[in-house]
PDB file of N, CA and C in Angstrom:
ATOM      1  N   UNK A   1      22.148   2.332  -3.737  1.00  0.00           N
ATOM      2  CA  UNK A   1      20.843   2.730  -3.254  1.00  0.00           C
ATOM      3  C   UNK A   1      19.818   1.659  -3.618  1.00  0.00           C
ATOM      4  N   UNK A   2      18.842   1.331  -2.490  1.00  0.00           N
ATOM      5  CA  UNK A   2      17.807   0.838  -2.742  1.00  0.00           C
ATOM      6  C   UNK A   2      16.649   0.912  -3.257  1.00  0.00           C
ATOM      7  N   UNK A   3      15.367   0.977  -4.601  1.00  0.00           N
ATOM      8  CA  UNK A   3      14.088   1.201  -4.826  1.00  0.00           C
ATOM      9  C   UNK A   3      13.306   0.492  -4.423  1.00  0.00           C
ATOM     10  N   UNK A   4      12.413   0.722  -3.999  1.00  0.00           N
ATOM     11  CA  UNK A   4      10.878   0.134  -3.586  1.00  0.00           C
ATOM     12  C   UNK A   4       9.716   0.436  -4.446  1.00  0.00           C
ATOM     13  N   UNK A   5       8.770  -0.743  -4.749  1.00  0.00           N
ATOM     14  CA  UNK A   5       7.706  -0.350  -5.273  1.00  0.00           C
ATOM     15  C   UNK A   5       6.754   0.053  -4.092  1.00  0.00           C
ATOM     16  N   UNK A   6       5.823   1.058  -4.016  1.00  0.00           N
ATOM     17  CA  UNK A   6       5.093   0.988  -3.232  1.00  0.00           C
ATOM     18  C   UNK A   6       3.715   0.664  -3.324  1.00  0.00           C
ATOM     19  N   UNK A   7       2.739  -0.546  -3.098  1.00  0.00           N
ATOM     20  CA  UNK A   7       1.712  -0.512  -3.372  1.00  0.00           C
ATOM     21  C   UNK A   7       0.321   0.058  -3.199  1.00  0.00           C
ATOM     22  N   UNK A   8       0.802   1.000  -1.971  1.00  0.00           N
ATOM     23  CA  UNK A   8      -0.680   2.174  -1.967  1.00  0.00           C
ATOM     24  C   UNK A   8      -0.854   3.457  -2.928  1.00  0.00           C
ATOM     25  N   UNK A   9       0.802   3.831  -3.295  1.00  0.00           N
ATOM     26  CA  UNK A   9       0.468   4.941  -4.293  1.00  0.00           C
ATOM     27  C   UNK A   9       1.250   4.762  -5.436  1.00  0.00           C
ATOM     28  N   UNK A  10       1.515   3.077  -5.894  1.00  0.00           N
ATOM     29  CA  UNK A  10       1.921   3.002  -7.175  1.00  0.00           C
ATOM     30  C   UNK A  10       2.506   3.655  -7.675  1.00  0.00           C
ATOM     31  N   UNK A  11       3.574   3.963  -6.893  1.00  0.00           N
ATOM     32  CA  UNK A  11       4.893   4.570  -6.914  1.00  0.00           C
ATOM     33  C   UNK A  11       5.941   3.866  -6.924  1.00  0.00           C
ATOM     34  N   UNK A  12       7.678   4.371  -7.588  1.00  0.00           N
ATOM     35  CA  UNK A  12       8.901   3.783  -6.959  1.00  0.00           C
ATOM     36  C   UNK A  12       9.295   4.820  -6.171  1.00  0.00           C
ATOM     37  N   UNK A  13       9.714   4.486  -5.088  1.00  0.00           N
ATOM     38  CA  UNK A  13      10.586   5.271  -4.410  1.00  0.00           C
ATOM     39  C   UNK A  13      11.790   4.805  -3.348  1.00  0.00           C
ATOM     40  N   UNK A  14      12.315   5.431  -2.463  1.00  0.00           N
ATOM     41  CA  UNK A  14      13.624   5.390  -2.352  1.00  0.00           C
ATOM     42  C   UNK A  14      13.641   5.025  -0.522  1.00  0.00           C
ATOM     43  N   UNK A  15      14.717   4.447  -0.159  1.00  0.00           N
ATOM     44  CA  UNK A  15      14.823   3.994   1.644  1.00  0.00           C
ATOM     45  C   UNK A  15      13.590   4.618   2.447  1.00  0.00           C
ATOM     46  N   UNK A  16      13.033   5.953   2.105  1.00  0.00           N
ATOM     47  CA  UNK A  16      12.458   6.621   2.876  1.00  0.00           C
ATOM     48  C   UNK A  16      11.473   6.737   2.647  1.00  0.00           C
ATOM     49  N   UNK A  17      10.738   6.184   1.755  1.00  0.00           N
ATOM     50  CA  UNK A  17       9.314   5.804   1.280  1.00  0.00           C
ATOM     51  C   UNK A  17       8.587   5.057   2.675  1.00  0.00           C
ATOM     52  N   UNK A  18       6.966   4.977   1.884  1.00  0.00           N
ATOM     53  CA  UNK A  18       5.881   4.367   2.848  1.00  0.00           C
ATOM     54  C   UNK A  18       6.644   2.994   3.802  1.00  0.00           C
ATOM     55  N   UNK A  19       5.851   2.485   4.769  1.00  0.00           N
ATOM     56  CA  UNK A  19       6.286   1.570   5.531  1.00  0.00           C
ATOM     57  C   UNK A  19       5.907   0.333   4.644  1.00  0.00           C
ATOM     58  N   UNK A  20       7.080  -1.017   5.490  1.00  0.00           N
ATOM     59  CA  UNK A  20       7.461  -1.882   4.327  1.00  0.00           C
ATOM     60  C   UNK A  20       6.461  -2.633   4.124  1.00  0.00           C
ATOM     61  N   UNK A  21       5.177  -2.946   4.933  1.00  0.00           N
ATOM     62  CA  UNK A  21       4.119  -3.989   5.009  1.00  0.00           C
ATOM     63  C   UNK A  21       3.237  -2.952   3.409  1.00  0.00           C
ATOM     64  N   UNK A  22       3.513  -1.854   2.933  1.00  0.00           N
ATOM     65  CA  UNK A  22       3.245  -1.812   1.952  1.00  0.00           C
ATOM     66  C   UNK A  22       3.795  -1.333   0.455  1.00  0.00           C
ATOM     67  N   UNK A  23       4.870  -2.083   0.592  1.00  0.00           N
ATOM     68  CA  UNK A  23       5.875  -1.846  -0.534  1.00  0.00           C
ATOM     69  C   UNK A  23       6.283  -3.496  -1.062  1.00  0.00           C
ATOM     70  N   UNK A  24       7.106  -3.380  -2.440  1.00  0.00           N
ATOM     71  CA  UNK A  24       7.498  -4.585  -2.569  1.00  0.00           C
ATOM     72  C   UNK A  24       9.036  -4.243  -3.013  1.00  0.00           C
ATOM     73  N   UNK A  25      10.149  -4.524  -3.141  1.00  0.00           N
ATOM     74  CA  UNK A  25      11.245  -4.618  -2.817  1.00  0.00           C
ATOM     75  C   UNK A  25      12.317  -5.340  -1.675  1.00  0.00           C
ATOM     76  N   UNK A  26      13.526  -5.195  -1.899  1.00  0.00           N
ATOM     77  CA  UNK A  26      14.050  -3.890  -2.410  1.00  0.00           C
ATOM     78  C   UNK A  26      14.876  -4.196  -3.979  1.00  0.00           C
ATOM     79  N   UNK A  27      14.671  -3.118  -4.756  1.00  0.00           N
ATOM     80  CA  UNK A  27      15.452  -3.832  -6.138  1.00  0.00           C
ATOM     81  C   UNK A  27      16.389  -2.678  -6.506  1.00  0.00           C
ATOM     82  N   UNK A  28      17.450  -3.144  -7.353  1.00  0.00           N
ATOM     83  CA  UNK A  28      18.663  -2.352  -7.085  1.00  0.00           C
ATOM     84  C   UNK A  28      18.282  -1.409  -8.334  1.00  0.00           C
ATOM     85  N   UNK A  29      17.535  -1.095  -9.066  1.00  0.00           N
ATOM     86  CA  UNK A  29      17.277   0.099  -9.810  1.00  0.00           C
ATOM     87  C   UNK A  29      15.779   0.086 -10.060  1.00  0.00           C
ATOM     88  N   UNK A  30      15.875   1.782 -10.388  1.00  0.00           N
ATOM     89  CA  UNK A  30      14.590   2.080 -10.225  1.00  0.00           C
ATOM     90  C   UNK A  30      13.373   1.345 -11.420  1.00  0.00           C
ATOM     91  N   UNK A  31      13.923   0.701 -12.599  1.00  0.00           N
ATOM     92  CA  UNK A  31      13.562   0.234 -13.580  1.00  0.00           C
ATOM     93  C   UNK A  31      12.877  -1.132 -12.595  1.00  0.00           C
ATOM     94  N   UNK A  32      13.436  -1.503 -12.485  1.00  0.00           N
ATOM     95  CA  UNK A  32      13.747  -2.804 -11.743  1.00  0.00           C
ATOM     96  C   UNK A  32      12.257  -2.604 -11.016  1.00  0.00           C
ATOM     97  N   UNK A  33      12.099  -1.957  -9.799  1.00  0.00           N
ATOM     98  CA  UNK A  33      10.854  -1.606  -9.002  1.00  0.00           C
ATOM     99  C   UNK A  33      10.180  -1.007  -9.735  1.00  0.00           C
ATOM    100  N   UNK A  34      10.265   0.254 -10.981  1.00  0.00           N
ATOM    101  CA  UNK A  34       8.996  -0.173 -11.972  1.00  0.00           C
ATOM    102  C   UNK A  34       7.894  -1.124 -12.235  1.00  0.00           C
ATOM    103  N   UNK A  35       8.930  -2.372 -12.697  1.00  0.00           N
ATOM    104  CA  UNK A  35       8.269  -3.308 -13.193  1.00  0.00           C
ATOM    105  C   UNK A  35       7.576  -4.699 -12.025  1.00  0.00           C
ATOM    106  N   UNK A  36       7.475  -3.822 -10.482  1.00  0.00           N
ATOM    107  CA  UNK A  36       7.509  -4.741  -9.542  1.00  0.00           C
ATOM    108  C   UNK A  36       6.438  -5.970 -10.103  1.00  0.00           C
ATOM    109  N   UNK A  37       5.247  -4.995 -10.072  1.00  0.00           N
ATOM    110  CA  UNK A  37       3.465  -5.819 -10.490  1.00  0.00           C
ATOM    111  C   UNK A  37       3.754  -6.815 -11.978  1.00  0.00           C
ATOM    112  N   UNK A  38       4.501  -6.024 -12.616  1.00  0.00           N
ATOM    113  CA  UNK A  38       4.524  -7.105 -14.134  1.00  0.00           C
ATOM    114  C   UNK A  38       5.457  -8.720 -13.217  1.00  0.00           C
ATOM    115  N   UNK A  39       6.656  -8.229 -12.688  1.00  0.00           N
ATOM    116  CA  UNK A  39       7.142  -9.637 -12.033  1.00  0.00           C
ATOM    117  C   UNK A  39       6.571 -10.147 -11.394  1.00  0.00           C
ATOM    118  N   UNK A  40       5.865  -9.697 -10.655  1.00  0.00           N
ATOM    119  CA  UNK A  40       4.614 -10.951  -9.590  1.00  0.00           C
ATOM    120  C   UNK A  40       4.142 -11.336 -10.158  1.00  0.00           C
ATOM    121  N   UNK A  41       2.818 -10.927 -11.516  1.00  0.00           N
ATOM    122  CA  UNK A  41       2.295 -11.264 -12.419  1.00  0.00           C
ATOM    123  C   UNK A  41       2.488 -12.595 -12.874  1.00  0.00           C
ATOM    124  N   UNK A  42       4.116 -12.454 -13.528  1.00  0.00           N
ATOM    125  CA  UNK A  42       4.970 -13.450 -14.460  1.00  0.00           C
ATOM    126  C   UNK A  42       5.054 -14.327 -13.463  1.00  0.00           C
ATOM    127  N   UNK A  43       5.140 -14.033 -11.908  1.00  0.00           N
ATOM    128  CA  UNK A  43       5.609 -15.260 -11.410  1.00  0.00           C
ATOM    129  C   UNK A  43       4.586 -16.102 -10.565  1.00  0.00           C
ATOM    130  N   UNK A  44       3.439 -15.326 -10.584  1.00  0.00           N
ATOM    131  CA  UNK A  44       2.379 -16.352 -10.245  1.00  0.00           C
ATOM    132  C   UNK A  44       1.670 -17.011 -11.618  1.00  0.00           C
ATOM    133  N   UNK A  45       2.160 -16.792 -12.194  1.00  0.00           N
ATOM    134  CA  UNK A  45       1.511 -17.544 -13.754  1.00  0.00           C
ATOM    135  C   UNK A  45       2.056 -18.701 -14.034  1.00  0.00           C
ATOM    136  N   UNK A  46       3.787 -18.078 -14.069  1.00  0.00           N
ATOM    137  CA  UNK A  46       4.389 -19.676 -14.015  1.00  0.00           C
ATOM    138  C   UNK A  46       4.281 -20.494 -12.560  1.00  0.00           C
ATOM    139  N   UNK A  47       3.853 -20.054 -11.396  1.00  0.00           N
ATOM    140  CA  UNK A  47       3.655 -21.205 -10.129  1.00  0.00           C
ATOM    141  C   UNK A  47       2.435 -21.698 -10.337  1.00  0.00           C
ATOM    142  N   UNK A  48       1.454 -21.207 -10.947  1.00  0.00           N
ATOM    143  CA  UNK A  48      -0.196 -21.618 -11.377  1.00  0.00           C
ATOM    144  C   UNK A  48       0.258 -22.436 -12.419  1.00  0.00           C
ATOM    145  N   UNK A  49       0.809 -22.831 -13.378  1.00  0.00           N
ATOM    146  CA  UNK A  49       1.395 -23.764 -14.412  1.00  0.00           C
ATOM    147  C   UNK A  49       2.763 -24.880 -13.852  1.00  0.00           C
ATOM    148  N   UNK A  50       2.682 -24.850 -12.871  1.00  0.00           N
ATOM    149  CA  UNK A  50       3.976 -25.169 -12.081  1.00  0.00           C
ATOM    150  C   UNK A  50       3.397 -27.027 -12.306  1.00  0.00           C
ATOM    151  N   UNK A  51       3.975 -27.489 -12.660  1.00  0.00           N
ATOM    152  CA  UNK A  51       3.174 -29.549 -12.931  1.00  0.00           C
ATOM    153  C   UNK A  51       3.472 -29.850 -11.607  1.00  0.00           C
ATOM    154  N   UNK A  52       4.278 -29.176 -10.839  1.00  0.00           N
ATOM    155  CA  UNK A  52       4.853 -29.959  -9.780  1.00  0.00           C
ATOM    156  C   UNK A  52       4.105 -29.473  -8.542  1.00  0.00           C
ATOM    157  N   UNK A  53       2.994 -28.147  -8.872  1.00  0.00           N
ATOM    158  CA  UNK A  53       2.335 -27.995  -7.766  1.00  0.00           C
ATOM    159  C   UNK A  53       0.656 -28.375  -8.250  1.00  0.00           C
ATOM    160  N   UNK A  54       0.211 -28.473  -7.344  1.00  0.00           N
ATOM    161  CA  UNK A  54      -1.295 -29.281  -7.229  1.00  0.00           C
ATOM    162  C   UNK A  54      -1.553 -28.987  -6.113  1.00  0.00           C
ATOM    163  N   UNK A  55      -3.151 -28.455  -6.137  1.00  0.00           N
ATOM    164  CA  UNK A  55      -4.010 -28.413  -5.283  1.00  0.00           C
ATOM    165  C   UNK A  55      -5.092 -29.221  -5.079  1.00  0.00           C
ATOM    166  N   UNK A  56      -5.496 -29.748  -6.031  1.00  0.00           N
ATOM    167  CA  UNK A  56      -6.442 -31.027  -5.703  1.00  0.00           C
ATOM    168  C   UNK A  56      -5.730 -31.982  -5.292  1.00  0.00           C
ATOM    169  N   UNK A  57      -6.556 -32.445  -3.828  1.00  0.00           N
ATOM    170  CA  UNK A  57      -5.727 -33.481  -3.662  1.00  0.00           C
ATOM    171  C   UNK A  57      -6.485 -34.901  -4.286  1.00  0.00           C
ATOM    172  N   UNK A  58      -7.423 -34.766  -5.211  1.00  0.00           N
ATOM    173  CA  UNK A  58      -7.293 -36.237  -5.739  1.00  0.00           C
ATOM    174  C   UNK A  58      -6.838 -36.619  -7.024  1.00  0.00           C
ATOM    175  N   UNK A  59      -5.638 -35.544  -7.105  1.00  0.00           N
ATOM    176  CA  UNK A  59      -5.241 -36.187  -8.627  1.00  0.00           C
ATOM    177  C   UNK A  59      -4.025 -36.771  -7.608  1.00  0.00           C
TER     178      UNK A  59
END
């Protein structure tokens, strides 16, 4: 079975949850889609620290 986080009612739930343009998944346990928001979190922190990405372009 599949979990979904859903981001309008900050919920996990299951195949039959809200439509997908507002969910984030799919993760294979419900722990897993718990923690959807803490993993985005973690992973835009390390791409914002990323040396290899840059947005100014005059460095």
């Amino acid at each position: 079975m599949s979990y979904f986080f859903c981001l309008k009612h900050h919920t996990v739930e299951g195949q039959d949850g809200c439509r997908a343009s507002d969910r984030l998944g799919p993760y294979e346990t419900e722990a897993e889609a718990a923690r959807a928001l803490e993993k985005v979190e973690e992973r835009n922190e390390a791409w914002d620290d990323d040396p290899k990405w840059n947005d100014d372009p005059d460095a």
